[in-house]
C-alpha atoms as a PDB file:
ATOM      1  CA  UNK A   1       0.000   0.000   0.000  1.00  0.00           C
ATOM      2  CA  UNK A   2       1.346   3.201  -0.978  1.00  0.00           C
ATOM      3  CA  UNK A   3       0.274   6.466   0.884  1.00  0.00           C
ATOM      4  CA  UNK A   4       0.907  10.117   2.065  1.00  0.00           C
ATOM      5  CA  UNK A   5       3.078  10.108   4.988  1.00  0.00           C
ATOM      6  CA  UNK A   6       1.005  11.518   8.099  1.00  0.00           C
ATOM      7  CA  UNK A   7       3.280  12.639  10.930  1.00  0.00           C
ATOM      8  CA  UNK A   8       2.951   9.109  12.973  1.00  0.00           C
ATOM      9  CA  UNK A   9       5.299   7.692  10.142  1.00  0.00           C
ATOM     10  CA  UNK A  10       8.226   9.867  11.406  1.00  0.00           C
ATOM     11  CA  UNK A  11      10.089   7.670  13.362  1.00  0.00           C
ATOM     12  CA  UNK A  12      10.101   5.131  10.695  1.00  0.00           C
ATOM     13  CA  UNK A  13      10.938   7.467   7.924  1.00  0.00           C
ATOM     14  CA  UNK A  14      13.986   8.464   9.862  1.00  0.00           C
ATOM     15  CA  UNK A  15      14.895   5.451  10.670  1.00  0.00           C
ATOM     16  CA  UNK A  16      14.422   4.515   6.822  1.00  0.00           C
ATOM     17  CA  UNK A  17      17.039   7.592   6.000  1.00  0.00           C
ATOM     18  CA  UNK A  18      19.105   6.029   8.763  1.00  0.00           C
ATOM     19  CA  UNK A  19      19.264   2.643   6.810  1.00  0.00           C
ATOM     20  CA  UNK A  20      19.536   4.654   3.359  1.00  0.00           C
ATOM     21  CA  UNK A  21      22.606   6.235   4.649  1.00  0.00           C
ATOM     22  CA  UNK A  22      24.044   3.232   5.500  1.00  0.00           C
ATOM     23  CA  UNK A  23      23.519   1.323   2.475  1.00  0.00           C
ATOM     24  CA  UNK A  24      25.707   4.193   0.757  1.00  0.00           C
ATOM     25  CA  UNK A  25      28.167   3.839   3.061  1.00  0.00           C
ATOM     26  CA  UNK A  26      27.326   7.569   4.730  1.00  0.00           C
ATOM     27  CA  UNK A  27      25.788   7.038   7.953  1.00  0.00           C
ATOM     28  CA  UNK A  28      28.034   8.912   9.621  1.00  0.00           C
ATOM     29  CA  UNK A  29      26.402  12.445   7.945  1.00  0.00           C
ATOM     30  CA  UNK A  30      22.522  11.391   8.662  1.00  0.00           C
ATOM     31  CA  UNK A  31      22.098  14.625  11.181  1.00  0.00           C
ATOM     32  CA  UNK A  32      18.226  14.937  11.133  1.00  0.00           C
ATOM     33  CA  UNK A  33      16.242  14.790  13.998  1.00  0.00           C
ATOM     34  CA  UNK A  34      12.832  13.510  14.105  1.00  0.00           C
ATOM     35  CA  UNK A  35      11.919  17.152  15.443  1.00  0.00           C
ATOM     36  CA  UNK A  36      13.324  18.376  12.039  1.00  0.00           C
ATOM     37  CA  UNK A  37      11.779  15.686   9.934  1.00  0.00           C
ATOM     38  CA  UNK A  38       7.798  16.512  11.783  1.00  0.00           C
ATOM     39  CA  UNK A  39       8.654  20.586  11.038  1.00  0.00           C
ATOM     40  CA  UNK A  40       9.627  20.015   7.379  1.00  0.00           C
ATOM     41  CA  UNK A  41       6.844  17.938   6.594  1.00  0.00           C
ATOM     42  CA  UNK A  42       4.048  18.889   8.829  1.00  0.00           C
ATOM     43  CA  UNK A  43       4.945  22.497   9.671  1.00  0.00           C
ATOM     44  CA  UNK A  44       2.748  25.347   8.604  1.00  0.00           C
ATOM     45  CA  UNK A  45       4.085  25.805   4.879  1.00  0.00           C
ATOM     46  CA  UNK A  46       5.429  22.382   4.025  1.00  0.00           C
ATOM     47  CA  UNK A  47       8.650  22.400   1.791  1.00  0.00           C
ATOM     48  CA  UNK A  48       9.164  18.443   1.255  1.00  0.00           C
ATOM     49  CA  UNK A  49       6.479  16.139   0.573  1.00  0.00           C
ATOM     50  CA  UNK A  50       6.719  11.922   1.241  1.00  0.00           C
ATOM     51  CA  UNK A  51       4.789   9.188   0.163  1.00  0.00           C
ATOM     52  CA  UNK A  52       5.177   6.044   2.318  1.00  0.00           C
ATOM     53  CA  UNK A  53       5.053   2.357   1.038  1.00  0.00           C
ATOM     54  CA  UNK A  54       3.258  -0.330   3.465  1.00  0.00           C
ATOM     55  CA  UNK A  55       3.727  -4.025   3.777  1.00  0.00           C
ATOM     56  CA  UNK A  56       1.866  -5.477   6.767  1.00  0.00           C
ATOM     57  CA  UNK A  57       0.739  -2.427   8.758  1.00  0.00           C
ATOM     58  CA  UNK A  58       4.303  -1.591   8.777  1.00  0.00           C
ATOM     59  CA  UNK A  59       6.467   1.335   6.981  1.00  0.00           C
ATOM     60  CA  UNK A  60       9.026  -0.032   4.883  1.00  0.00           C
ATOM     61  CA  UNK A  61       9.503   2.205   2.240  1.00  0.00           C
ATOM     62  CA  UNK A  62       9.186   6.089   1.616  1.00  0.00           C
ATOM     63  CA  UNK A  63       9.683   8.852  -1.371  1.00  0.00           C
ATOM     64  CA  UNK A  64      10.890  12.021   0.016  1.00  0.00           C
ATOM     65  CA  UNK A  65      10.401  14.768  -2.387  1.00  0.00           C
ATOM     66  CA  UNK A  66       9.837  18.953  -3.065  1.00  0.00           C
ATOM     67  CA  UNK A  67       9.081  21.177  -6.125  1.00  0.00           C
ATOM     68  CA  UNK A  68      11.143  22.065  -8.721  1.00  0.00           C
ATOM     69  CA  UNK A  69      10.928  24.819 -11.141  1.00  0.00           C
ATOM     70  CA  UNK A  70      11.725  24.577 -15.261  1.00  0.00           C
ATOM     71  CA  UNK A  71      12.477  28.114 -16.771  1.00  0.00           C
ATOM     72  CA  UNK A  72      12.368  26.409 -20.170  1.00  0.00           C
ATOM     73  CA  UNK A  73       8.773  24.644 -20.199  1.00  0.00           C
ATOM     74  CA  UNK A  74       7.250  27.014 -17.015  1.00  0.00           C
ATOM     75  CA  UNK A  75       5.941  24.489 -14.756  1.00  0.00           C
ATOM     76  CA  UNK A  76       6.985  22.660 -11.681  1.00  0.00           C
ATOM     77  CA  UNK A  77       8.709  19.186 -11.543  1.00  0.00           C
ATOM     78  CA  UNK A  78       9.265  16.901  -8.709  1.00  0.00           C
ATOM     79  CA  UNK A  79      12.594  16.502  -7.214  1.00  0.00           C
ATOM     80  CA  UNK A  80      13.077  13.089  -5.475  1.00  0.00           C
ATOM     81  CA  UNK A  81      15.490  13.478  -2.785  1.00  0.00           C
ATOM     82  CA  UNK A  82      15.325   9.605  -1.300  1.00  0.00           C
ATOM     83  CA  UNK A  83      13.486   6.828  -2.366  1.00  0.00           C
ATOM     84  CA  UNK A  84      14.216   3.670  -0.462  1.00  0.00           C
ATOM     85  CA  UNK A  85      12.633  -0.090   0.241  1.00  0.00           C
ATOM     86  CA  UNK A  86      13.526  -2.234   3.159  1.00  0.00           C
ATOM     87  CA  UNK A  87      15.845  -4.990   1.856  1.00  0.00           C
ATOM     88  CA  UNK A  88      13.812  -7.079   2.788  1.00  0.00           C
ATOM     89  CA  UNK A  89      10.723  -6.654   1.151  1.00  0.00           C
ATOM     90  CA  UNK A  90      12.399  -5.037  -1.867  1.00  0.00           C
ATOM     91  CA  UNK A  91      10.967  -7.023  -5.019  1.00  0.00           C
ATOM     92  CA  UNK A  92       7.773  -6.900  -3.721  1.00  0.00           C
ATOM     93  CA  UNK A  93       6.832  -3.905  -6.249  1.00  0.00           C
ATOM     94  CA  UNK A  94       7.045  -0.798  -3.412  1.00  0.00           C
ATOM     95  CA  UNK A  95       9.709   1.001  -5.297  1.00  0.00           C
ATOM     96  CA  UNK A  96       8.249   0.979  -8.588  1.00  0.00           C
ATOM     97  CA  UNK A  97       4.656   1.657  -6.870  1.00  0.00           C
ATOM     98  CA  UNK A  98       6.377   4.807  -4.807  1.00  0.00           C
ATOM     99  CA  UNK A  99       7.425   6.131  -8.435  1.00  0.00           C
ATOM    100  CA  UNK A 100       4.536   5.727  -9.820  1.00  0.00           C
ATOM    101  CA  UNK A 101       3.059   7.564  -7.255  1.00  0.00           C
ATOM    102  CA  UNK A 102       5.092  10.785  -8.097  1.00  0.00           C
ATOM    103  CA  UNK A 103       4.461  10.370 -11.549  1.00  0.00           C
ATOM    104  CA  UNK A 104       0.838  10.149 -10.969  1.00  0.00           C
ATOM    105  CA  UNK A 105       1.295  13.876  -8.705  1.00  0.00           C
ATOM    106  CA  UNK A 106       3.488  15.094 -11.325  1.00  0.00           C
ATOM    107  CA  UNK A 107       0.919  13.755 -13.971  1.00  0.00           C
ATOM    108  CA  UNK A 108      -2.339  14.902 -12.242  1.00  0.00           C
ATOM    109  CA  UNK A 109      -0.580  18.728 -11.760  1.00  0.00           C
ATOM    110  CA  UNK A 110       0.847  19.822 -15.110  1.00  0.00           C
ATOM    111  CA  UNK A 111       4.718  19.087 -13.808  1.00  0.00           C
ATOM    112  CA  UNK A 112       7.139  18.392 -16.640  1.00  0.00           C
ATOM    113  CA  UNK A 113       9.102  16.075 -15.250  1.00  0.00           C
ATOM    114  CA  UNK A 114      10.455  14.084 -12.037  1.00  0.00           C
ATOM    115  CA  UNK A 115      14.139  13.724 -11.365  1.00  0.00           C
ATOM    116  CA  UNK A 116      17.219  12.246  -8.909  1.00  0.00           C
ATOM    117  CA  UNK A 117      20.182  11.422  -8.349  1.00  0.00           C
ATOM    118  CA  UNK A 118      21.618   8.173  -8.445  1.00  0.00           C
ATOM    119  CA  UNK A 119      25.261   7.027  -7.420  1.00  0.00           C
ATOM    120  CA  UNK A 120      27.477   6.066  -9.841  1.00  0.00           C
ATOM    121  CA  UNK A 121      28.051   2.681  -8.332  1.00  0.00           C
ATOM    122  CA  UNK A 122      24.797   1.640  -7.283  1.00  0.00           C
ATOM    123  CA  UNK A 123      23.323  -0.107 -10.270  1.00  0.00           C
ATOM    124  CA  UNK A 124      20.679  -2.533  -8.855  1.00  0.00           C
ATOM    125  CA  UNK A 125      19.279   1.178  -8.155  1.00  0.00           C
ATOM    126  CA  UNK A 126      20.225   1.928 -11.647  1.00  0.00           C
ATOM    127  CA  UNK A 127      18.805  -0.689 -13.582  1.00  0.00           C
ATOM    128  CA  UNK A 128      15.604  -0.629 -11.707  1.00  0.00           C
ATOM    129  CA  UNK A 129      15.022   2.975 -12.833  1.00  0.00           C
ATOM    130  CA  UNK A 130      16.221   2.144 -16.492  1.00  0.00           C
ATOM    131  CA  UNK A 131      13.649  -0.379 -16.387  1.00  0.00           C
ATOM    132  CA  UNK A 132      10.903   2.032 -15.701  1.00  0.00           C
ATOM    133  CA  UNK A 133      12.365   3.850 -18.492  1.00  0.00           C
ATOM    134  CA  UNK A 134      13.831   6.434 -16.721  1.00  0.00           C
ATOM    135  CA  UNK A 135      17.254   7.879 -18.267  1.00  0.00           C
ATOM    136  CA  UNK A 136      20.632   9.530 -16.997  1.00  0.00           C
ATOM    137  CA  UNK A 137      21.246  13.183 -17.400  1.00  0.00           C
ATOM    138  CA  UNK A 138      25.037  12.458 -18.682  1.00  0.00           C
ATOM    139  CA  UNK A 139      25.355  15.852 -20.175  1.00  0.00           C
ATOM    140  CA  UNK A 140      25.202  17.773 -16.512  1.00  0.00           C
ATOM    141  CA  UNK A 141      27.290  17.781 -13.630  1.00  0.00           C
ATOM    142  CA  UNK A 142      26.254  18.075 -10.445  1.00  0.00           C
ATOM    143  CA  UNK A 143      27.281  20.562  -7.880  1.00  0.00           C
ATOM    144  CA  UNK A 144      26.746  21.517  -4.241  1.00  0.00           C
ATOM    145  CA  UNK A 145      28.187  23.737  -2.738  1.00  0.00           C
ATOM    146  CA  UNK A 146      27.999  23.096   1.750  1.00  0.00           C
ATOM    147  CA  UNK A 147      30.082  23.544   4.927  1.00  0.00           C
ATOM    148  CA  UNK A 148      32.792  25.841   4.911  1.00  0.00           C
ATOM    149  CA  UNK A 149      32.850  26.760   1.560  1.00  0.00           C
ATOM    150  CA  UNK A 150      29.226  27.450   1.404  1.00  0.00           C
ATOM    151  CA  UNK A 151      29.840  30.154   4.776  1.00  0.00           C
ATOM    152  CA  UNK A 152      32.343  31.702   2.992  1.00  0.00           C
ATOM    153  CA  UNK A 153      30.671  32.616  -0.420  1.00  0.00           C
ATOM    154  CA  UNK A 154      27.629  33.792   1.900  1.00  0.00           C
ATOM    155  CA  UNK A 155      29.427  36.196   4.333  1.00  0.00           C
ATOM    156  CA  UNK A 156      31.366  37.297   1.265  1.00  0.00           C
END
């Protein structure tokens, strides 16, 4: 069963980014706080949007996502930040039924497209979304600037 995340589903959904994190070998940089999670999603002018995936009355999947904007075509996208399935349940269809949830929002609302990010070595993750017939972006980079760097350029 795939759903909109109500603000009971916030300890799993952080635990979820917890187990995300440590799948790609970055646990060590999860910082969010339940607290933050609740506010973000639930606060008075939501930013970030989730869609949770069910098997057995229990959470063990979620889609994490916000707006985007395209200058070119002059509607919104969707911007998937994390999509993730519980190992063990994965092949079950959740992933594919969380996407097709987004594309159903993005559908339903005029948005042009919805986009992520994928690591470079993960390619079960890869050929699952190639198998939707989702494509890479090879032509763009990405960038980010954070931490120090991102201080500096700000208080220049």
């Amino acid at each position: 069963m795939i759903r909109t995340a109500t603000a009971d589903d916030v300890p799993a959904i952080r635990q979820l980014i917890r187990d995300l994190a440590e799948y790609e070998r970055a646990l060590h940089e999860v910082k969010v706080t339940e607290e933050q999670l609740r506010a973000g999603l639930f606060g008075d002018e939501p930013r970030v949007f989730a869609h949770v995936a069910e098997h057995e009355g229990r959470v063990v999947g979620f889609a994490m996502w916000f707006l985007t904007f395209s200058t070119w075509e002059g509607v919104h996208g969707i911007y998937l930040e994390d999509l993730y399935v519980d190992p063990g349940v994965r092949g079950h269809g959740y992933g594919k039924a969380l996407l097709t949830e987004l594309a159903r929002v993005a559908d339903e609302n005029g948005y042009a497209r919805v986009e992520w990010s994928v690591l470079k070595w993960n390619t079960p993750a890869i050929g699952f979304y190639e198998s939707l017939g989702a494509r890479p972006q090879d032509e763009w980079q990405v960038y980010r600037l954070t931490g120090d760097a991102l201080t500096k350029v700000a208080r220049a």
